[in-house]
Protein backbone atom coordinates (compact mmCIF):
# COMPACT_ATOMS: atom_id res chain seq x y z
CA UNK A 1 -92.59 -10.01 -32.74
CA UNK A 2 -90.11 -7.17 -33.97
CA UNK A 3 -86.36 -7.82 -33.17
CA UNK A 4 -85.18 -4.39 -33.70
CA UNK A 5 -83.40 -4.33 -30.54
CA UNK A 6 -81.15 -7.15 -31.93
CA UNK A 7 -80.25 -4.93 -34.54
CA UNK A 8 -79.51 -1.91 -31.98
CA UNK A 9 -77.61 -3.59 -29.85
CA UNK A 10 -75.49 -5.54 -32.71
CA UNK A 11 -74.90 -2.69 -34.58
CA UNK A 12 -73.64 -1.23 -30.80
CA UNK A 13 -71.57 -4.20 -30.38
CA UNK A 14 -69.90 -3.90 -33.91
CA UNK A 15 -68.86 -0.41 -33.12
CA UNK A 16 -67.67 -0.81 -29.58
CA UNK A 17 -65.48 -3.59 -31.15
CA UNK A 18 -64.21 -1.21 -33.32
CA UNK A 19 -63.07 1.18 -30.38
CA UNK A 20 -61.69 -1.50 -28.58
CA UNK A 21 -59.61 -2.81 -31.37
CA UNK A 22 -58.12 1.11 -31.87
CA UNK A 23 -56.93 0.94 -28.20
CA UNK A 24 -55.71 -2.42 -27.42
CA UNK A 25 -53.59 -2.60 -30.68
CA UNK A 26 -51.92 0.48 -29.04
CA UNK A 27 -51.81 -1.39 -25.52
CA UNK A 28 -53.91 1.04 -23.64
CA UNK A 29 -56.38 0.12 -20.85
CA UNK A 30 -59.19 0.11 -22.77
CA UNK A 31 -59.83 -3.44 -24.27
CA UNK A 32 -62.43 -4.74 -26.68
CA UNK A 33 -64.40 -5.92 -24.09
CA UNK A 34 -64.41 -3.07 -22.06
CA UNK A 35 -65.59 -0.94 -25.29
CA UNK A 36 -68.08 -3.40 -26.38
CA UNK A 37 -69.81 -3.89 -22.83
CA UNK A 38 -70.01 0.07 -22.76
CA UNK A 39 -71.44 0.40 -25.90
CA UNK A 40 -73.96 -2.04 -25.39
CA UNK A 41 -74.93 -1.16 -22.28
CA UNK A 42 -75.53 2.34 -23.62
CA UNK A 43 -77.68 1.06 -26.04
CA UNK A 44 -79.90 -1.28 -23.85
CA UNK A 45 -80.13 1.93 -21.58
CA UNK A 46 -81.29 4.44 -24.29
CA UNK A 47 -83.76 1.44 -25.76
CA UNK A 48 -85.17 1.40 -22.00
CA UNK A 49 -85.27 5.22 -22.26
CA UNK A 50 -87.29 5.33 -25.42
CA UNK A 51 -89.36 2.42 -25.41
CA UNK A 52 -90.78 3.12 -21.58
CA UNK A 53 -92.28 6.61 -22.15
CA UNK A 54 -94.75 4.58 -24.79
CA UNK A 55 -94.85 1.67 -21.98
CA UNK A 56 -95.93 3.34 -19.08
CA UNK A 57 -96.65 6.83 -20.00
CA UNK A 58 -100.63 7.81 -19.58
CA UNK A 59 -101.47 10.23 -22.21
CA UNK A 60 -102.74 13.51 -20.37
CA UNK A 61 -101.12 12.70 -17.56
CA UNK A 62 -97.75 11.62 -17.73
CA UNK A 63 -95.00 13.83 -18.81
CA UNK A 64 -91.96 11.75 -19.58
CA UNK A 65 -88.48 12.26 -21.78
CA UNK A 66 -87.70 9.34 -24.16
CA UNK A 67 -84.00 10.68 -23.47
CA UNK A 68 -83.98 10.58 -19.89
CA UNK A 69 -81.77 7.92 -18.86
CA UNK A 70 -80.00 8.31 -21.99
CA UNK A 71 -78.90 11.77 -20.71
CA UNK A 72 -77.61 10.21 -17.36
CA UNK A 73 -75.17 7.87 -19.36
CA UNK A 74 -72.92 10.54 -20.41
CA UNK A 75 -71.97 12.15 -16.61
CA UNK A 76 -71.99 7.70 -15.91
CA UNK A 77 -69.59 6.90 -18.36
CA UNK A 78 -67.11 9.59 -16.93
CA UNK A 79 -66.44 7.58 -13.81
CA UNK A 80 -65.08 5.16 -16.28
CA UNK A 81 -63.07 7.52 -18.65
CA UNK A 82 -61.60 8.90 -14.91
CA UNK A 83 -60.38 5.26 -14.23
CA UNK A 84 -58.10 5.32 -17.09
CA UNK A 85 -56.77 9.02 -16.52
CA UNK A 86 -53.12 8.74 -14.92
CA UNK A 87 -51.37 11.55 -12.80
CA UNK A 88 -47.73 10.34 -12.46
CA UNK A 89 -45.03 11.43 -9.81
CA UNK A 90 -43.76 14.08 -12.43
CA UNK A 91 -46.96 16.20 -12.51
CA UNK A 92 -47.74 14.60 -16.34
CA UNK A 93 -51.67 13.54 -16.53
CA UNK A 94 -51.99 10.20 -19.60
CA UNK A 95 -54.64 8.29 -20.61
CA UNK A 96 -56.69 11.31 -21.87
CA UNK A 97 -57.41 9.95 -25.25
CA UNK A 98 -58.19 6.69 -24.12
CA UNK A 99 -60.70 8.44 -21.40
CA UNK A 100 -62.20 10.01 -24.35
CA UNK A 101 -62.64 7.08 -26.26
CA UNK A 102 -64.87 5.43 -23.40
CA UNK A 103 -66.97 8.05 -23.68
CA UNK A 104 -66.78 7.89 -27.22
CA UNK A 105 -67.93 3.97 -26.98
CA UNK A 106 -71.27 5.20 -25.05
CA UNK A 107 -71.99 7.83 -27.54
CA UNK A 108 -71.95 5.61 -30.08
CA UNK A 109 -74.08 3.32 -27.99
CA UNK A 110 -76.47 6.08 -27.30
CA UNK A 111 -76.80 6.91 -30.99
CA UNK A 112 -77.79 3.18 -32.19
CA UNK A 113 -80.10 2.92 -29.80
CA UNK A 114 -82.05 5.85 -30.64
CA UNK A 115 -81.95 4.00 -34.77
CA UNK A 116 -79.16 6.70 -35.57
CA UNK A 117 -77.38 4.06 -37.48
CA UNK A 118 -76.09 6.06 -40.29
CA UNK A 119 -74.70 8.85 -38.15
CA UNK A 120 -73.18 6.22 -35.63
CA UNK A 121 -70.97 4.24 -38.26
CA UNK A 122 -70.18 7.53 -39.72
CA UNK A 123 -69.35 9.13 -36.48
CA UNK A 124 -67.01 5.68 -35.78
CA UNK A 125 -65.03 6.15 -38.70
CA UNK A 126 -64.29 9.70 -38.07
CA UNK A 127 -63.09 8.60 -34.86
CA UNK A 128 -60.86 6.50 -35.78
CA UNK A 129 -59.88 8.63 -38.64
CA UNK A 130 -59.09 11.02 -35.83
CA UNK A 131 -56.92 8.77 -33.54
CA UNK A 132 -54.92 7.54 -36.25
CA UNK A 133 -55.12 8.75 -39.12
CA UNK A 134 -55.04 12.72 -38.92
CA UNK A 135 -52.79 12.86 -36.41
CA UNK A 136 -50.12 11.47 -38.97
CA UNK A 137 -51.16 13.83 -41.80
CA UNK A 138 -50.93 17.06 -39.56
CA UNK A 139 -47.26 16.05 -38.38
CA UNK A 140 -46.03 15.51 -42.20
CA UNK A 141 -47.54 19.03 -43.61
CA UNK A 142 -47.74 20.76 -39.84
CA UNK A 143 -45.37 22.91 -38.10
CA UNK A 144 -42.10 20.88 -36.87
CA UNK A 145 -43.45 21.29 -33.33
CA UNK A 146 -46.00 18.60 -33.60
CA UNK A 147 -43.24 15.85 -35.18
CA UNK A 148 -42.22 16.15 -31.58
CA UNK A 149 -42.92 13.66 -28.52
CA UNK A 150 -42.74 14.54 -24.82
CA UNK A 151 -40.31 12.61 -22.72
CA UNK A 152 -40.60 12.12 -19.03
CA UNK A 153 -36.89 12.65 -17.47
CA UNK A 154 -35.53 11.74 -13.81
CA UNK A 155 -32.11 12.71 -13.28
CA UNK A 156 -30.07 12.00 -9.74
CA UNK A 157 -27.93 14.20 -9.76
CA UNK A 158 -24.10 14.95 -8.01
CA UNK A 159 -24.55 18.06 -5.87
CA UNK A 160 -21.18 19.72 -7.11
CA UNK A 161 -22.13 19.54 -10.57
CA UNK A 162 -23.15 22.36 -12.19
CA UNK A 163 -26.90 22.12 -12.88
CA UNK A 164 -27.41 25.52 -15.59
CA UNK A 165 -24.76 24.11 -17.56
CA UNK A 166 -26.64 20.50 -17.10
CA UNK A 167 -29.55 21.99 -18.88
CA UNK A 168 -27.39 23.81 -21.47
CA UNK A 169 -26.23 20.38 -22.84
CA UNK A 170 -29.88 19.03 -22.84
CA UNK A 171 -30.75 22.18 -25.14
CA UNK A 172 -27.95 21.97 -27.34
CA UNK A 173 -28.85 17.99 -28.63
CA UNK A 174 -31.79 19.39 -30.14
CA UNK A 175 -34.62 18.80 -27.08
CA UNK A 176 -36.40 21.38 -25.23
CA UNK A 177 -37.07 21.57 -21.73
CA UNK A 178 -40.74 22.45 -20.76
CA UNK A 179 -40.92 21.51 -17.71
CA UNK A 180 -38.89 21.15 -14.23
CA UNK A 181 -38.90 20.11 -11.09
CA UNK A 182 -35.40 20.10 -8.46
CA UNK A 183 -35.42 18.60 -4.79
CA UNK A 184 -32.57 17.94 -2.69
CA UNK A 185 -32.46 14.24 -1.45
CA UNK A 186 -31.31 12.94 1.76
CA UNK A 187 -27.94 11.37 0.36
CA UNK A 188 -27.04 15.10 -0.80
CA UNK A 189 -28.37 14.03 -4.09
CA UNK A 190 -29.81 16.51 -6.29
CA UNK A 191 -33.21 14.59 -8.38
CA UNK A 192 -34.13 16.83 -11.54
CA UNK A 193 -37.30 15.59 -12.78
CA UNK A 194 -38.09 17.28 -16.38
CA UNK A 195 -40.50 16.75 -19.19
CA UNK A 196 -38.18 17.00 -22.26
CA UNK A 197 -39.37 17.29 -26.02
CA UNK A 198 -37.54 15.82 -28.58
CA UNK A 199 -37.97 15.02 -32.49
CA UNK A 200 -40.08 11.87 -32.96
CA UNK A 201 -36.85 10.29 -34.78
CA UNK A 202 -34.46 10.59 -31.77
CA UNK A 203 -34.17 7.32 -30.29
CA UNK A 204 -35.27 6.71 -27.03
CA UNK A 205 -31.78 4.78 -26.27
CA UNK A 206 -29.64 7.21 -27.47
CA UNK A 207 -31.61 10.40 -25.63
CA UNK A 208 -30.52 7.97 -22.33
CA UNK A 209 -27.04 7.43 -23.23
CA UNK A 210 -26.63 11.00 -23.88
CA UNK A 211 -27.81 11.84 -20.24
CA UNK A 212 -25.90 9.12 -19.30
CA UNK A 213 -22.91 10.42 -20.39
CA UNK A 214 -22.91 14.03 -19.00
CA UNK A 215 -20.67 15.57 -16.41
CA UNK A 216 -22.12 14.84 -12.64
CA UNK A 217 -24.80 12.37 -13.83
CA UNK A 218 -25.20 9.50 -11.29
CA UNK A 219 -28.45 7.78 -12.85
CA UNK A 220 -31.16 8.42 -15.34
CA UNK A 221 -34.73 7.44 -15.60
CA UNK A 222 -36.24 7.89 -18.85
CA UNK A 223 -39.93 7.03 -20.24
CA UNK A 224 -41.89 7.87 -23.36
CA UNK A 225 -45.46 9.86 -22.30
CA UNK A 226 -48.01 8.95 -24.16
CA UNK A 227 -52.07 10.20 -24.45
């Protein structure tokens, strides 16, 4: 009896493990388990895909694709990857890498259990690689831009204060403004909601005590965005 589905779907299981490790490390909604179950569920369903056009097919008079179901897995998975995709209140969408990385988990899935072994560890690695490790390499030789991380900003705001100059201040402590958003509130208070970009080695702390301190600022809300 041949037990090469044990070796499919272990090999699946190894490298959804990897995935998972990758994300919940960096706290993220996808966990091991969720990355392993994906994977191997991939797998079983591309086995199923192969292994039942030799099962039931009738030669001469059944036409059927090994890669079928397999296909269907990767518009399946995106219901999934959509979970984990965030909108927040200030227009900013998160979660895409992680999104990607579940459908990552079923490609790799896919690949073991069409016996792509090679290609799938490979493939893992690189991901990984890509998550991780690039990203760091590309911000120490790269343009200054990308040593840069995106801050989400909510200012309340006194309505006598004067907003252009506001803004002037943010500018001249070294962050830019990319995006903004201004609505009146019903206590007369002005909210300024703004994505902000500052160098990765400003301190989140001292980026809110700087608002803080500015002329006509009644609170801040500040929060790190993250992919």
């Amino acid at each position: 009896m041949s037990f090469v589905f044990l070796e499919k779907l272990g090999i699946a299981l190894l490298l959804g493990l990897f995935i998972g490790i990758d994300r919940q490390i960096k706290h993220k909604p996808l966990g091991m388990k969720t990355s392993m179950v994906i994977s191997v569920a991939s797998c079983l369903i591309t086995i199923v895909s192969i292994e039942a056009v030799g099962k039931f097919s009738v030669p001469g008079h059944t036409n059927m694709d090994p890669m079928r179901l397999a296909a269907q897995i990767v518009s399946g998975v995106g219901f999934i990857g959509a979970g984990v995709i965030l909108r927040r209140s200030n227009e900013i969408i998160s979660g895409l890498t992680t999104a990607a990385m579940v459908w990552a988990a079923s490609s790799l899935g896919i690949a073991c259990g069409a016996g792509f072994y090679k290609e799938a560890f490979v493939a893992d690695i690189l991901i990984i690689f890509s998550v991780n490790v690039f990203p760091v390499l590309v911000k120490l030789f790269g343009p200054s831009k990308l040593r840069e991380r995106d801050l989400s900003v909510i200012v309340m705001f006194h309505p006598d204060g004067n907003m252009p100059g506001f803004i002037d201040e943010i500018a001249s402590a070294n962050m830019r403004v990319k995006h903004i958003k201004i609505k009146d509130l019903n206590n007369n208070v002005r909210q300024i909601q703004m994505v902000v970009s500052a160098h990765e080695k400003q301190r989140t702390t001292v980026i809110y005590d700087m608002i803080k301190r500015l002329d006509h600022v009644i609170a801040v809300e500040l929060e790190t965005i993250s992919t």
